[in-house]
Protein backbone atom coordinates (compact mmCIF):
# COMPACT_ATOMS: atom_id res chain seq x y z
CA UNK A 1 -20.05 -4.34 13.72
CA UNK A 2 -16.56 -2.84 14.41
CA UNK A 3 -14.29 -2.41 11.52
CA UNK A 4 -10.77 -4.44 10.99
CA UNK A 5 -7.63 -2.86 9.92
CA UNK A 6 -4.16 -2.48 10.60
CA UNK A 7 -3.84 -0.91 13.96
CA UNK A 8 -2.16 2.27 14.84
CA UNK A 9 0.30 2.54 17.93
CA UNK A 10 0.41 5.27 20.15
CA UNK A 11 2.49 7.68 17.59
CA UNK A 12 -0.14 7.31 14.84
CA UNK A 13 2.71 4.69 13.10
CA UNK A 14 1.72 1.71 12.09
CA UNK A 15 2.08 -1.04 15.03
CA UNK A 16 4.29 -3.94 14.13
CA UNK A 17 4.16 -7.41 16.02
CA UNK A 18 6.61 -10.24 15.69
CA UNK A 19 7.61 -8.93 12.89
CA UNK A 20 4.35 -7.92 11.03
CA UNK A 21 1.58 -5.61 11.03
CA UNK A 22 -1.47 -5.70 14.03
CA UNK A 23 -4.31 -6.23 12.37
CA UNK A 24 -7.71 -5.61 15.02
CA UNK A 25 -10.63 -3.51 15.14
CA UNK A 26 -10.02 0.00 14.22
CA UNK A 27 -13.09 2.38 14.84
CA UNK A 28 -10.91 4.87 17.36
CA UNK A 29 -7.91 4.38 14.86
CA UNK A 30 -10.35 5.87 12.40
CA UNK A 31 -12.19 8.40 14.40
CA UNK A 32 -8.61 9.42 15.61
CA UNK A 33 -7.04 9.88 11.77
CA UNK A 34 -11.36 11.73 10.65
CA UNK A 35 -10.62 14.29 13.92
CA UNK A 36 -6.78 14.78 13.29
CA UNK A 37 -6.89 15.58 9.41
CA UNK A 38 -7.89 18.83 7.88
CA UNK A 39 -9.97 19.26 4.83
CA UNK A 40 -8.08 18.79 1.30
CA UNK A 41 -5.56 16.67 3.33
CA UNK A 42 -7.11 13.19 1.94
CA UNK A 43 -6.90 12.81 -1.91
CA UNK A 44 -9.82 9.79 -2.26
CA UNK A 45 -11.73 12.22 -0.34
CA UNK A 46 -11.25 15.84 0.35
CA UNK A 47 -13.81 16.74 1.93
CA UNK A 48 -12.94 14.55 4.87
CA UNK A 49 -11.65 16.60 7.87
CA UNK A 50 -12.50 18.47 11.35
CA UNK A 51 -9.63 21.22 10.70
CA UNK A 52 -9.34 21.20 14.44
CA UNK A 53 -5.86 23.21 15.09
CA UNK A 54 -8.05 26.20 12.88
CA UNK A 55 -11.21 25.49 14.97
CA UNK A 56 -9.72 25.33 18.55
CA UNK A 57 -8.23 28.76 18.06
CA UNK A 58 -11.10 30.06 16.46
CA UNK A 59 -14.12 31.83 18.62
CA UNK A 60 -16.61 28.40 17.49
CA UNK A 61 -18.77 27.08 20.46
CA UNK A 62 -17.96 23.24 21.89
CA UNK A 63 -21.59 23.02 20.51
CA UNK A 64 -20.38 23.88 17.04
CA UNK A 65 -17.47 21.87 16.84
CA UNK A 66 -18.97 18.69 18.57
CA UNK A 67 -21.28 19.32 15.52
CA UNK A 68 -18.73 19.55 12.94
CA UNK A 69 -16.83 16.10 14.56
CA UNK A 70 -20.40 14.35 14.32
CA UNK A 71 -20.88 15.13 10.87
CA UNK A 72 -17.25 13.93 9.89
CA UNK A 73 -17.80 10.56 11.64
CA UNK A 74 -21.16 9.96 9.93
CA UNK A 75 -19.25 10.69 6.53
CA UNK A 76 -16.81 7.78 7.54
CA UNK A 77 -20.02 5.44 7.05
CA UNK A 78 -19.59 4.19 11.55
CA UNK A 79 -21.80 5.27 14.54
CA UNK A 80 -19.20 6.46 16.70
CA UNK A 81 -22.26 7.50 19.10
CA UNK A 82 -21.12 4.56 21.84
């Protein structure tokens, strides 16, 4: 079952409709926020995070870091595996 929330536009901002906030289903929002966010960054939970900009540059496999974003989406409690 796909999660509702308020909907992100294209910016990462919150997307406003006549006037209001778009509420839909929001598993990419989510995934998006999990894969964009380093460690520390969210107070509720700080272990949340795929530090990307630090593991792009680093010498990590795609192996390793596919890894790493698998892990962080199973944390989030979704099977982002479709």
């Amino acid at each position: 079952m796909a999660d509702r929330d308020y909907i992100l536009d294209d910016d990462g901002d919150l997307k406003i409709a006549n006037s209001d906030f778009v509420f839909g289903e929001s598993d990419t929002d989510d995934a998006l926020i999990i894969i964009g966010t380093n460690q520390g960054e969210l107070k509720h939970d700080p272990l949340t995070g795929c530090n990307m900009v630090a593991r792009i540059r680093s010498t990590q496999s795609p192996e390793s870091i596919q890894r790493i974003v698998r892990l962080q989406m199973q944390r989030d409690g979704n099977n982002y595996n479709d």
